[in-house]
N, C-alpha and C. Protein backbone atom coordinates (compact mmCIF):
# COMPACT_ATOMS: atom_id res chain seq x y z
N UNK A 1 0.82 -1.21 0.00
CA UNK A 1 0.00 0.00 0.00
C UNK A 1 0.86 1.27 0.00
N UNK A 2 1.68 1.20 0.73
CA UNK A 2 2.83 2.52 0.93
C UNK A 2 3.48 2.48 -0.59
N UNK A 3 3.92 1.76 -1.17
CA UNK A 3 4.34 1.91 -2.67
C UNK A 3 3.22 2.35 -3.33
N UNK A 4 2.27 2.29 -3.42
CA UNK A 4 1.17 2.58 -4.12
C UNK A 4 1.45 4.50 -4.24
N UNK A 5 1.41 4.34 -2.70
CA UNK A 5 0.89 5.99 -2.51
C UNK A 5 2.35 6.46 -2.93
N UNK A 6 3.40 5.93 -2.71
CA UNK A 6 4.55 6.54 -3.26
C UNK A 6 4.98 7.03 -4.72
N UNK A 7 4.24 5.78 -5.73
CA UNK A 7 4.12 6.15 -7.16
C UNK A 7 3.19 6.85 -7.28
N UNK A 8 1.88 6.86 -6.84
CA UNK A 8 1.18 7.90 -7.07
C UNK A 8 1.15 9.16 -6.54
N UNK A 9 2.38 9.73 -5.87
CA UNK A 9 2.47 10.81 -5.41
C UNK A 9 3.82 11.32 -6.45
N UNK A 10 4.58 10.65 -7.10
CA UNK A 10 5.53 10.47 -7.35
C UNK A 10 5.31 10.92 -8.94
N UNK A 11 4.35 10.39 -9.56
CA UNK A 11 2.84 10.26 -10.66
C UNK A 11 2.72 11.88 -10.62
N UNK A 12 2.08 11.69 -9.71
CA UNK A 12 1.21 13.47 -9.61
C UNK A 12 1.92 14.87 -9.20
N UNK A 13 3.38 14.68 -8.71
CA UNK A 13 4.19 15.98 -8.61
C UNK A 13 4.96 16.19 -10.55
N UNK A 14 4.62 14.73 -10.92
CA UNK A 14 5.42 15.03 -12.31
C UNK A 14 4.77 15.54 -13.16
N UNK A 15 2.81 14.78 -13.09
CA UNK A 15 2.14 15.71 -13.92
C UNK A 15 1.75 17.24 -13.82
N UNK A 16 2.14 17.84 -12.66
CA UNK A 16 1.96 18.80 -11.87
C UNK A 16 3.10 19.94 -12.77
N UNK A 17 4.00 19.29 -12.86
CA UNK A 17 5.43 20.06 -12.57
C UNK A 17 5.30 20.14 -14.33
N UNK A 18 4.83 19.18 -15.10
CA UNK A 18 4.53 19.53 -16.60
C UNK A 18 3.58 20.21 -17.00
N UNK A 19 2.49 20.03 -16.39
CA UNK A 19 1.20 20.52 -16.95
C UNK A 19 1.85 22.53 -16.11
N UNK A 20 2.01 22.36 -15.28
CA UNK A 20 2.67 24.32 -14.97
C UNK A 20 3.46 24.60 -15.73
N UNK A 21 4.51 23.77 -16.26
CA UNK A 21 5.49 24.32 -17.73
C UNK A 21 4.90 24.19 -18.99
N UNK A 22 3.98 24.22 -18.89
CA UNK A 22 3.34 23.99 -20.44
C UNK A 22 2.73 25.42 -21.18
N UNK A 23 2.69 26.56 -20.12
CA UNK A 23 2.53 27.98 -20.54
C UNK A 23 3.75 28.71 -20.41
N UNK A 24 4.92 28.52 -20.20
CA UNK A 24 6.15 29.11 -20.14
C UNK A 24 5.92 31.36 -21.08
N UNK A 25 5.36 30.90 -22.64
CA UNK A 25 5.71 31.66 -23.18
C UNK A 25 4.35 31.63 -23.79
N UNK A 26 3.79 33.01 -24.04
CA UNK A 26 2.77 33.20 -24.78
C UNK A 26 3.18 33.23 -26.48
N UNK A 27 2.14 32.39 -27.10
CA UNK A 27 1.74 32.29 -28.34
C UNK A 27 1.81 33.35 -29.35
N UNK A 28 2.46 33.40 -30.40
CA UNK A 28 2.10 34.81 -30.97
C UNK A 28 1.65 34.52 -32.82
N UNK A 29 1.33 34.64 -33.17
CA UNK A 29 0.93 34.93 -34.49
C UNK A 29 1.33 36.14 -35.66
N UNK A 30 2.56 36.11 -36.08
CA UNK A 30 3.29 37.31 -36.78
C UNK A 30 2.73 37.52 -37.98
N UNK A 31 2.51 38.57 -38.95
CA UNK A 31 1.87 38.35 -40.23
C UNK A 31 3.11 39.68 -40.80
N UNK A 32 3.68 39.75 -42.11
CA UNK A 32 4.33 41.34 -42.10
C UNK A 32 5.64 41.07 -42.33
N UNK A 33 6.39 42.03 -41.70
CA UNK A 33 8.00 42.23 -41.64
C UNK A 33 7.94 42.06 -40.02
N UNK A 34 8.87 40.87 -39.41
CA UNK A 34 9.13 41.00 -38.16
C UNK A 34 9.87 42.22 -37.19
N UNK A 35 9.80 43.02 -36.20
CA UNK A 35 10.47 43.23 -35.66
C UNK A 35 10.64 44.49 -36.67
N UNK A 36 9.41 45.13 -36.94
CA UNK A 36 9.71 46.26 -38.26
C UNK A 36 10.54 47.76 -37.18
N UNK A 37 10.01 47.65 -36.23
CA UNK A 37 10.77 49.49 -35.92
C UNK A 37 12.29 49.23 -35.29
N UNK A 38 12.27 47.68 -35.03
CA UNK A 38 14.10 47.61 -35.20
C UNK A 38 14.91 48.00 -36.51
N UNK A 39 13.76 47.21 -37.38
CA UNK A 39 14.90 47.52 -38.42
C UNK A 39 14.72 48.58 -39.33
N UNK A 40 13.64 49.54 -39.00
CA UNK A 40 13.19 50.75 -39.65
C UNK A 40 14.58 51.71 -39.21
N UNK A 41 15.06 51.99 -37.59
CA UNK A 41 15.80 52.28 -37.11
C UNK A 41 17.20 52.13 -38.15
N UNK A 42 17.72 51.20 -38.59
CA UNK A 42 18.86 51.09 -39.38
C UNK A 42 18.38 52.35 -40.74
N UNK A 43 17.43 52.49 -40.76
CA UNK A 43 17.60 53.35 -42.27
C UNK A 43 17.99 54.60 -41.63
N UNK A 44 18.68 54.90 -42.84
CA UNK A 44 18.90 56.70 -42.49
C UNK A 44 18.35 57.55 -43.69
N UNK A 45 17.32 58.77 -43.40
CA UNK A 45 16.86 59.87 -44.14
C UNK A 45 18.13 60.28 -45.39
N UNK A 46 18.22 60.32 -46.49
CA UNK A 46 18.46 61.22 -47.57
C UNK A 46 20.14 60.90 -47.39
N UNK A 47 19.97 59.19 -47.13
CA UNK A 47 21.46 58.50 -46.80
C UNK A 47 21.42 57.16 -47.63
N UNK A 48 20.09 56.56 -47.16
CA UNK A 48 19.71 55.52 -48.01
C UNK A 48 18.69 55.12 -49.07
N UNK A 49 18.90 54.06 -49.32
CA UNK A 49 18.33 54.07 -50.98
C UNK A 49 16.98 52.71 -51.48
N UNK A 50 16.75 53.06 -52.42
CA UNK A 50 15.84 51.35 -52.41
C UNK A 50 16.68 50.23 -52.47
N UNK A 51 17.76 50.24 -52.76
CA UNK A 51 18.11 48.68 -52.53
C UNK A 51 18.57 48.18 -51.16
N UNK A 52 19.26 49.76 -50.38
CA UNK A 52 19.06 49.35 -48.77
C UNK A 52 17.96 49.05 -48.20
N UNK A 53 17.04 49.62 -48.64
CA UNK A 53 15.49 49.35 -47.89
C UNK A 53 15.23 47.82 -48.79
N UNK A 54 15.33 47.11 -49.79
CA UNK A 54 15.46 45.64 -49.87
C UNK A 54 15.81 44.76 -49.61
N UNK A 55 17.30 45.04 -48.96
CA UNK A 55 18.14 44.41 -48.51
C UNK A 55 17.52 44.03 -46.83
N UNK A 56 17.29 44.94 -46.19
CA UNK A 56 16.67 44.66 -45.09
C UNK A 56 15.10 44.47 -44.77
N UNK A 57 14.45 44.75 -45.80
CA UNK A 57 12.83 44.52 -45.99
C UNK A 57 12.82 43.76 -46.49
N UNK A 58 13.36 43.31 -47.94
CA UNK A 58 12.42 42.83 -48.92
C UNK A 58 11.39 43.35 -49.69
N UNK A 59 11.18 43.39 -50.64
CA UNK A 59 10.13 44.03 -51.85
C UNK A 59 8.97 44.74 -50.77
N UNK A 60 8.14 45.48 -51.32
CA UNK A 60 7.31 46.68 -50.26
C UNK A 60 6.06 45.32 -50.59
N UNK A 61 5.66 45.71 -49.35
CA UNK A 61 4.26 45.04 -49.42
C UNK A 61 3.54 45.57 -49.94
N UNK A 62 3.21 47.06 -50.19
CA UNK A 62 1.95 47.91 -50.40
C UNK A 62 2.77 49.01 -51.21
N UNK A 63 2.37 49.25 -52.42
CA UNK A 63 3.03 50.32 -53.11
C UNK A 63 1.40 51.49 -53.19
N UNK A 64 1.79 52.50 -53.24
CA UNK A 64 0.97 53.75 -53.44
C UNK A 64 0.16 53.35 -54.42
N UNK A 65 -1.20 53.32 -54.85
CA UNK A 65 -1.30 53.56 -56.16
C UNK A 65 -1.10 54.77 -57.13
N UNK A 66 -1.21 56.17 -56.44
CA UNK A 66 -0.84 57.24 -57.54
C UNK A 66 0.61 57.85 -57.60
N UNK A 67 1.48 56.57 -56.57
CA UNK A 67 3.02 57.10 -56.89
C UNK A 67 3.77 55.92 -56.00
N UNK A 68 4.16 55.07 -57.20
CA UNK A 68 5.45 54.27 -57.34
C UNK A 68 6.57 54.44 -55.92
N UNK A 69 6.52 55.75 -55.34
CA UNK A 69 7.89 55.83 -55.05
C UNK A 69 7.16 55.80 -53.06
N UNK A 70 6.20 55.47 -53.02
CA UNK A 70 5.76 55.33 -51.75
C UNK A 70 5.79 53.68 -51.53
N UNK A 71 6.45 53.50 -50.34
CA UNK A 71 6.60 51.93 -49.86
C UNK A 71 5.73 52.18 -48.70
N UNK A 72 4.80 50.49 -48.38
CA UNK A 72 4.44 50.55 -47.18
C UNK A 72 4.39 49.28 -46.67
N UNK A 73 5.17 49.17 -45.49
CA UNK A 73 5.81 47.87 -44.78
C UNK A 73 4.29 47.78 -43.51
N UNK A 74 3.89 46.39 -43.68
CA UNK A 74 3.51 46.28 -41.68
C UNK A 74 3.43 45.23 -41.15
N UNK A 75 3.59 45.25 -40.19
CA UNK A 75 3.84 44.01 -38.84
C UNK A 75 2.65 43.88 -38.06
N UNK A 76 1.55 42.76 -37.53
CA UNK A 76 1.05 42.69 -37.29
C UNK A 76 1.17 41.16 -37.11
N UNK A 77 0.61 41.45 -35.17
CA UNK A 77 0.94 40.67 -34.12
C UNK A 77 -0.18 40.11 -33.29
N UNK A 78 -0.57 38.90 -33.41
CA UNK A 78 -1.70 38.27 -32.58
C UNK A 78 -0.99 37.64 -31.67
N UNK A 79 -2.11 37.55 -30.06
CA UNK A 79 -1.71 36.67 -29.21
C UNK A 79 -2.90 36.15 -28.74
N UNK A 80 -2.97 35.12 -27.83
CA UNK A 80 -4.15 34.53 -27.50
C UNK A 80 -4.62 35.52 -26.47
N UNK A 81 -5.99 35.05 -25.95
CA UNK A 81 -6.57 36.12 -25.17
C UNK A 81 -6.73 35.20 -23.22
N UNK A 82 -6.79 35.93 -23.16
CA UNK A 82 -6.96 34.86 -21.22
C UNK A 82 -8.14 33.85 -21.37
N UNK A 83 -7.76 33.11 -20.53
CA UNK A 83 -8.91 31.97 -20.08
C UNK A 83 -10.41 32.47 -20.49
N UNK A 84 -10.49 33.66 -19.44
CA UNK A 84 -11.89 34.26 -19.73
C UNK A 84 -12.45 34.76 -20.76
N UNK A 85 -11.66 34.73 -21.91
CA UNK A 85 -11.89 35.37 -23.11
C UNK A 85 -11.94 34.41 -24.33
N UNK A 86 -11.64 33.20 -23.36
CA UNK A 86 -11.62 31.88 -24.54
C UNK A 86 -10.61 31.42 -25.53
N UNK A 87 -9.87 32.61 -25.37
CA UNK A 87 -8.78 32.03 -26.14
C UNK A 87 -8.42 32.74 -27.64
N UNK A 88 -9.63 33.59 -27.56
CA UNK A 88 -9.77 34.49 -29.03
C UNK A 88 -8.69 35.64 -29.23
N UNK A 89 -7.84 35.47 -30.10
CA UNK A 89 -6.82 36.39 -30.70
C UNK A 89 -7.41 37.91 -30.18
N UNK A 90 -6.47 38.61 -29.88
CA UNK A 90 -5.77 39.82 -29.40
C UNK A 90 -4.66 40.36 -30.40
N UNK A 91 -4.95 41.78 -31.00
CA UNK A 91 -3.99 42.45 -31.76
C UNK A 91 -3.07 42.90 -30.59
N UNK A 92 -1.77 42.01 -30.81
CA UNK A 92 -0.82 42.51 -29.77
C UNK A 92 -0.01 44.23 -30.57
N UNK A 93 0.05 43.71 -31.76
CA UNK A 93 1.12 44.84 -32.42
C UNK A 93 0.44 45.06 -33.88
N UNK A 94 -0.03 46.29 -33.87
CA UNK A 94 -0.05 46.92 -35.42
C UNK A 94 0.49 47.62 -35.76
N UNK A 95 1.86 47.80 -36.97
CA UNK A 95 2.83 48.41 -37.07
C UNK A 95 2.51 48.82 -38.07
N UNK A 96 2.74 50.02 -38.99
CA UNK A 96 2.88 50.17 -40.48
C UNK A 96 4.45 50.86 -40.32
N UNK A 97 4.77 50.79 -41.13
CA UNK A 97 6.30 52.30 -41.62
C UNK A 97 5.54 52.42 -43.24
N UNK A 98 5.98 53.70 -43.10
CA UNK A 98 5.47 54.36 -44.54
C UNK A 98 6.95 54.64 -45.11
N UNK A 99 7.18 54.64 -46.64
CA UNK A 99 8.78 55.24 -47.05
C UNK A 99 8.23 56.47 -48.09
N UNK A 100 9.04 56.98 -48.21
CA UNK A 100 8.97 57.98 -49.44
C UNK A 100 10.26 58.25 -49.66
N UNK A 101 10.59 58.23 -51.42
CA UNK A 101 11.85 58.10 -52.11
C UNK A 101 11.75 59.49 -53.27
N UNK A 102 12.76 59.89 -53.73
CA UNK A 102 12.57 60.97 -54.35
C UNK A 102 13.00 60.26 -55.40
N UNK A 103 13.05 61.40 -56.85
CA UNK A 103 13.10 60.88 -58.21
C UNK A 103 14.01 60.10 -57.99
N UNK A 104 15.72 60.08 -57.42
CA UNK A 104 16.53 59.66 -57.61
C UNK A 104 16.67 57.92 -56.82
N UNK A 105 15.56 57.74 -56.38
CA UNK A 105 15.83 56.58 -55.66
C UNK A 105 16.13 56.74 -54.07
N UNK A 106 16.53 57.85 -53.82
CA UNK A 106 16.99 58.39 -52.17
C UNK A 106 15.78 58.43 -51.40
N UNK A 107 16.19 57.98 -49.92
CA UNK A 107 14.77 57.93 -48.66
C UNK A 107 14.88 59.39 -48.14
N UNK A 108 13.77 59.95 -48.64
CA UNK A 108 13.34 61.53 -48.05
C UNK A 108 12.75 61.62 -47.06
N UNK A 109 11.56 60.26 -46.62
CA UNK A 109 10.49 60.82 -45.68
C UNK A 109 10.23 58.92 -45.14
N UNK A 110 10.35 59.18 -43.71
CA UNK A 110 10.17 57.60 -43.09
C UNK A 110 9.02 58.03 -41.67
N UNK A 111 8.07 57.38 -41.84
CA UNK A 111 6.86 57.30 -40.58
C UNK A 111 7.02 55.94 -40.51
N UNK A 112 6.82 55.70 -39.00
CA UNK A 112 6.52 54.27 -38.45
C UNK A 112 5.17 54.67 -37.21
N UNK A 113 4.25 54.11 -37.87
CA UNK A 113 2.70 54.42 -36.94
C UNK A 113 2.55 53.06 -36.12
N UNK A 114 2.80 53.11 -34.62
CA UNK A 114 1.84 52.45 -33.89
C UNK A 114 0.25 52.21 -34.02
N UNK A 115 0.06 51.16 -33.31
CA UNK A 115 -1.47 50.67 -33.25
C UNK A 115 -2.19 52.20 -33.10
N UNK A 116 -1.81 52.37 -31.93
CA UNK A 116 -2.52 54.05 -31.26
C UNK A 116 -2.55 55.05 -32.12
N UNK A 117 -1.34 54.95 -32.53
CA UNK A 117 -1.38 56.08 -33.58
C UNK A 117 -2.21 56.20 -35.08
N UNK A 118 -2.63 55.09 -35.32
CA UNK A 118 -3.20 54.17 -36.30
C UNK A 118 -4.65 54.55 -36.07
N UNK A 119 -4.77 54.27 -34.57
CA UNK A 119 -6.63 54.81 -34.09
C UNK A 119 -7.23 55.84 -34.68
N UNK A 120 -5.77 56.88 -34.04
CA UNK A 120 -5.87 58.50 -34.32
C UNK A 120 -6.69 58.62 -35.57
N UNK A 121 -6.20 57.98 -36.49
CA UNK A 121 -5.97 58.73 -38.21
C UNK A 121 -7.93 58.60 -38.45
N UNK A 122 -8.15 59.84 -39.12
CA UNK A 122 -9.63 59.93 -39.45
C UNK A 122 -10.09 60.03 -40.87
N UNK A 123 -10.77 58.90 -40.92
CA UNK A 123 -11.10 58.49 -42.59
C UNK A 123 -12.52 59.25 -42.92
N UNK A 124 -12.80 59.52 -43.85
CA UNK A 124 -13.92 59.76 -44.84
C UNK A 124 -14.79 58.97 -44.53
N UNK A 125 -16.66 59.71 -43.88
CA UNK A 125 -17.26 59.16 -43.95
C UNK A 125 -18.08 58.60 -45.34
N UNK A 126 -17.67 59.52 -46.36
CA UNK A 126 -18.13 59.34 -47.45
C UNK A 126 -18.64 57.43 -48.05
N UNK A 127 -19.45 57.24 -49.03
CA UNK A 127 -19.18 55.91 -49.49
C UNK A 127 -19.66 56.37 -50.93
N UNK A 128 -18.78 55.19 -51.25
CA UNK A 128 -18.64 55.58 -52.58
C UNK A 128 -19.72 54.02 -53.24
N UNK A 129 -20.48 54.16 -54.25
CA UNK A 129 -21.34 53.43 -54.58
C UNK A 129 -20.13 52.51 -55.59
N UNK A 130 -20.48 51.18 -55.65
CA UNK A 130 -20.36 50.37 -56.56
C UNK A 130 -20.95 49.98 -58.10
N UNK A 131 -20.02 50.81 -59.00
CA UNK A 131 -21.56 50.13 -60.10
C UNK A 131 -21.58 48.53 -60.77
N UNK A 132 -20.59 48.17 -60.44
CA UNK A 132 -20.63 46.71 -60.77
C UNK A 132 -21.22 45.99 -60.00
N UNK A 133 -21.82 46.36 -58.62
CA UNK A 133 -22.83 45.88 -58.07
C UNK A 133 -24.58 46.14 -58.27
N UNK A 134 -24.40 47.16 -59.16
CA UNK A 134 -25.96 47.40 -59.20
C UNK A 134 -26.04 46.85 -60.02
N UNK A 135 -27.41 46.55 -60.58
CA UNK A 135 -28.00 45.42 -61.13
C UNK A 135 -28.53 46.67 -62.40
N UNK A 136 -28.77 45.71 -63.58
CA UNK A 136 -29.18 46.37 -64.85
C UNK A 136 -31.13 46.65 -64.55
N UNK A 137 -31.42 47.20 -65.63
CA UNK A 137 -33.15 47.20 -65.73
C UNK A 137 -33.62 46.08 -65.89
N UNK A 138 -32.74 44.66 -66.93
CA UNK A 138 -33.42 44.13 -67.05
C UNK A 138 -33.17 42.69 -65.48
N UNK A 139 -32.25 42.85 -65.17
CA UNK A 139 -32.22 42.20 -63.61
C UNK A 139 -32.90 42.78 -62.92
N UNK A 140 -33.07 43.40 -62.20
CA UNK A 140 -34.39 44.17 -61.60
C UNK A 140 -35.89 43.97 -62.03
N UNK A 141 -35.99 44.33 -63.41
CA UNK A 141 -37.79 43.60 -64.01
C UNK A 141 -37.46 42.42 -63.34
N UNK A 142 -36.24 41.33 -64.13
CA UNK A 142 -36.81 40.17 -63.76
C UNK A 142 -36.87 39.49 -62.32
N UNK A 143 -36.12 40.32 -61.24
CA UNK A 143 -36.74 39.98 -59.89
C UNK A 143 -37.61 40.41 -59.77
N UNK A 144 -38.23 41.51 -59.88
CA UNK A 144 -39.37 42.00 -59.35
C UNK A 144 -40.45 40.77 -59.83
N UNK A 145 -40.46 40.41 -61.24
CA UNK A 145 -41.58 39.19 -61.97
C UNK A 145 -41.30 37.81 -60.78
N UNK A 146 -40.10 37.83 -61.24
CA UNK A 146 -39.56 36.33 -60.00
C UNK A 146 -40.38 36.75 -58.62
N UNK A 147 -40.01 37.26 -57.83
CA UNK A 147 -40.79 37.89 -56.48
C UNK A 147 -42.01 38.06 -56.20
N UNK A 148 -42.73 38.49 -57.57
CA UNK A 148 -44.23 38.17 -57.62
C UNK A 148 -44.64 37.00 -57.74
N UNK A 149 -43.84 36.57 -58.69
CA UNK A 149 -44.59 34.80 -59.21
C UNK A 149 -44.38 34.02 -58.08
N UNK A 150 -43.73 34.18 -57.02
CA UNK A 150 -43.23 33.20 -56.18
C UNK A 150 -43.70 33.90 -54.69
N UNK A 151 -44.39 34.99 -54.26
CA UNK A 151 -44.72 35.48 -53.07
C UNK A 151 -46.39 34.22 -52.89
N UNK A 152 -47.29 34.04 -53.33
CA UNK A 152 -48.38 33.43 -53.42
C UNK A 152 -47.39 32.07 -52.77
N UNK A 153 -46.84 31.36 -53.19
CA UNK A 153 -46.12 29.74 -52.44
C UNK A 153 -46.30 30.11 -50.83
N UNK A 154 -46.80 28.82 -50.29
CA UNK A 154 -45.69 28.95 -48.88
C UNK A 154 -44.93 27.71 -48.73
């Protein structure tokens, strides 16, 4: 009987002592350029060039559409959420850096926006209509006919 309780005490400080190391380090989920305002830091203003900013980026994720010479890098960071929250992802880190290059290829203008800073920024309530979503005259007659012919069913 005393062996019994000895392996099973013996048993249960080990599952104990694993199951508490089994959260050591929280989970993270990276999407982006890792570790972007470390290495934003290495550039220098109206020093460096696009192939330095490749060399340590890699190709821009997001180019401007009405000008070529705007790069836009971002990092974005999930972690799990507490017990009480079930477990559902948490934006730990939303990073952007913005570049701007002049005719010659040279870095003129470098922003790196935090999450917070990211909040700040205030967009256009405007909306802009879709016309490839609206429907022609003759899609429209023919729901409206469809909708009639078929309201009388139950």
């Amino acid at each position: 009987m005393r062996s019994f309780k000895k392996h099973f005490l013996l048993k249960l400080t080990i599952l104990i002592i694993i199951l508490s190391s089994c959260k050591i380090q929280d989970s993270y989920k990276t999407h982006g350029i890792v570790f972007l305002e470390n290495r934003s830091n290495k550039l220098i203003l109206n020093k460096s060039n696009k192939n330095d900013v490749i060399n340590i980026f890699g190709q821009p994720q997001v180019l401007d559409i009405n000008n070529d010479d705007r790069w836009i890098y971002v990092e974005r960071t999930l972690s799990k959420g507490k017990y009480h929250e079930l477990g559902k992802h948490k934006i730990k880190d939303n990073n952007v850096l913005v570049l701007n290059f002049n005719k010659y290829g040279i870095l003129n203008y470098k922003k790196f926006l935090t999450k917070n800073e990211i909040n700040k920024i205030k967009f256009s309530e405007n909306k802009t209509d879709n016309i490839r979503t609206k429907k022609s005259f003759v899609q429209s007659f023919l729901q409206s006919v469809k909708s009639k012919m078929y309201s009388n069913r139950k």
